[in-house]
C-alpha atoms as a PDB file:
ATOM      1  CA  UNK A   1     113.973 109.629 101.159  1.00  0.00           C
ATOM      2  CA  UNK A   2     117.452 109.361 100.318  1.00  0.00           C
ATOM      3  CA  UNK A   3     119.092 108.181  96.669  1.00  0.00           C
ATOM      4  CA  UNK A   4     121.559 105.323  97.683  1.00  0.00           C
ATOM      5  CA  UNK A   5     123.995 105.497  95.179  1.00  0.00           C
ATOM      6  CA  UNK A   6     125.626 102.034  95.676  1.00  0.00           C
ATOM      7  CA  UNK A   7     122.278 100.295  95.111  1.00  0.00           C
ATOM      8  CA  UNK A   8     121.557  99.508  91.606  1.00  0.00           C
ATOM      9  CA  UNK A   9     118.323  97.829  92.055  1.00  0.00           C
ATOM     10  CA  UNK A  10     115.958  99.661  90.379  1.00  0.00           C
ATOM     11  CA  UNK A  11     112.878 100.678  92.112  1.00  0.00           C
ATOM     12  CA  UNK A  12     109.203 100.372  90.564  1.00  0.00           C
ATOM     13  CA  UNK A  13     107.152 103.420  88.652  1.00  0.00           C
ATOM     14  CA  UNK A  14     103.307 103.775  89.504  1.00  0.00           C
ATOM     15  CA  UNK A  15     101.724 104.523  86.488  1.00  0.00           C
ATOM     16  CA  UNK A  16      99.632 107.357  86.072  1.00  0.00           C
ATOM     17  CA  UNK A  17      96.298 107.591  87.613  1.00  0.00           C
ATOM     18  CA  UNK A  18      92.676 106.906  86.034  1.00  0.00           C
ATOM     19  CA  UNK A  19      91.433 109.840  83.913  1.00  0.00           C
ATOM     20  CA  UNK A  20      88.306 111.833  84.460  1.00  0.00           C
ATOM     21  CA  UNK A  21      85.658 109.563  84.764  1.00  0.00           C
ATOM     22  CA  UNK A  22      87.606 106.832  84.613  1.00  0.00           C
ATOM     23  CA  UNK A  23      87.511 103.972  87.593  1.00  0.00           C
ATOM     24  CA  UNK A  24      89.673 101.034  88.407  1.00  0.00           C
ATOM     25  CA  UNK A  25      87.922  98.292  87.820  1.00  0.00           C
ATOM     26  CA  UNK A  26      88.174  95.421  90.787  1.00  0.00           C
ATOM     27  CA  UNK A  27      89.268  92.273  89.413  1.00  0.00           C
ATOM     28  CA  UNK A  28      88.358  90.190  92.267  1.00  0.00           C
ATOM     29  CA  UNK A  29      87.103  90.440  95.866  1.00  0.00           C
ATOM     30  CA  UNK A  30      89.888  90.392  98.111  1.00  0.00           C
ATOM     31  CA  UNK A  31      87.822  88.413 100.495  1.00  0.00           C
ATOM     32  CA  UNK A  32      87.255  85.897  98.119  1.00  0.00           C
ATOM     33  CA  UNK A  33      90.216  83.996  98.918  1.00  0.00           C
ATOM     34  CA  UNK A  34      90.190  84.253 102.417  1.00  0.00           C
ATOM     35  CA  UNK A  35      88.007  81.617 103.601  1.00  0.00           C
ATOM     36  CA  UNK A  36      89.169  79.351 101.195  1.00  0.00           C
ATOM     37  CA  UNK A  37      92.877  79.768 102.196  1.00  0.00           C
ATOM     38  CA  UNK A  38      91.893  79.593 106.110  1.00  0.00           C
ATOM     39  CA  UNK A  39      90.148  76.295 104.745  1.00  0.00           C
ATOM     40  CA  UNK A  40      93.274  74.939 103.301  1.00  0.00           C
ATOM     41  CA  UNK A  41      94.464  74.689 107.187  1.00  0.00           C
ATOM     42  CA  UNK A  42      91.437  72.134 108.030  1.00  0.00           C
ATOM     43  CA  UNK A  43      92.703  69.095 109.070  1.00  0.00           C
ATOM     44  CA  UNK A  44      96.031  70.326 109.508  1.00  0.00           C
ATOM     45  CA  UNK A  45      96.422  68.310 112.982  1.00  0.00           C
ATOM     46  CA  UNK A  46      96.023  65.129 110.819  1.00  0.00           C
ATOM     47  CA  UNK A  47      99.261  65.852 108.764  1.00  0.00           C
ATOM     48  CA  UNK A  48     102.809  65.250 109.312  1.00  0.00           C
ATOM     49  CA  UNK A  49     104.422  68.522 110.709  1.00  0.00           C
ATOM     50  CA  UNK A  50     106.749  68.305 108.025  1.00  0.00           C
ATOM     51  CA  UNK A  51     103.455  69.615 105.840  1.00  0.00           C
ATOM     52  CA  UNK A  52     102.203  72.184 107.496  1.00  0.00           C
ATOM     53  CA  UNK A  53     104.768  74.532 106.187  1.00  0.00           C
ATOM     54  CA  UNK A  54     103.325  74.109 103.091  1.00  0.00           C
ATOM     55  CA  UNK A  55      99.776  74.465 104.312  1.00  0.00           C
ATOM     56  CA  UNK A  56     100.794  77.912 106.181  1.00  0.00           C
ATOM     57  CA  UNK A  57     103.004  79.478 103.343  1.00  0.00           C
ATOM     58  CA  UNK A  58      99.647  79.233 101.283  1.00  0.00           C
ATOM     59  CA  UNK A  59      97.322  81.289 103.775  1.00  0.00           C
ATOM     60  CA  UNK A  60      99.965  83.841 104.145  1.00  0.00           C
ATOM     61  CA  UNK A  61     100.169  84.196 100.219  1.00  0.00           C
ATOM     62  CA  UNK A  62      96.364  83.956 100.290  1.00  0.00           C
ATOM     63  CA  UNK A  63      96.351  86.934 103.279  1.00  0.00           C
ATOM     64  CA  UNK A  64      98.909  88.871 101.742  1.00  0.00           C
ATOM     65  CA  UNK A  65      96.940  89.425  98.409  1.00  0.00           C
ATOM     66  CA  UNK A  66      94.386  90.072 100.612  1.00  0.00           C
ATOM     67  CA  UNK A  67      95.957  92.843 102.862  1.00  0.00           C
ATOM     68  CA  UNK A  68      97.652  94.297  99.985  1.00  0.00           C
ATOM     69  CA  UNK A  69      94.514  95.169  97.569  1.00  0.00           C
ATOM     70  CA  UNK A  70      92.166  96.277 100.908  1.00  0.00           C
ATOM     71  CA  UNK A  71      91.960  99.973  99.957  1.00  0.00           C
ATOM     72  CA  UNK A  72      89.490  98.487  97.086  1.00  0.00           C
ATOM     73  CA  UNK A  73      87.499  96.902  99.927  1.00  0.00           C
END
């Protein structure tokens, strides 16, 4: 990985891991959401197309979160 020297975003830490007998504790199921979000898209047909950009943008948040917490699966 190269240090770009003309970006001055700063890039995020991860903190340090769990100590000996220490676990990270799962705040919520990441399949929780998923049916619930795949719900939101229920009667989409009925809704002015203008809408379902709305309608999608929330299942992809919903999937994201999802997809992005799957290693505690």
């Amino acid at each position: 990985m190269q240090d770009y020297p003309n970006n001055p975003v700063p890039r995020p830490v991860p903190g340090p891991p769990p100590g000996p007998g220490q676990s990270v504790p799962q705040e919520i199921d990441p399949r929780a959401g998923i049916d619930e979000a795949v719900a939101g898209l229920d009667g989409l047909d009925a809704l002015p197309l203008v809408e379902h950009v709305d309608r999608f943008d929330a299942v992809h948040t919903e999937l994201t979160v999802a997809l992005s917490s799957i290693d505690r699966v």
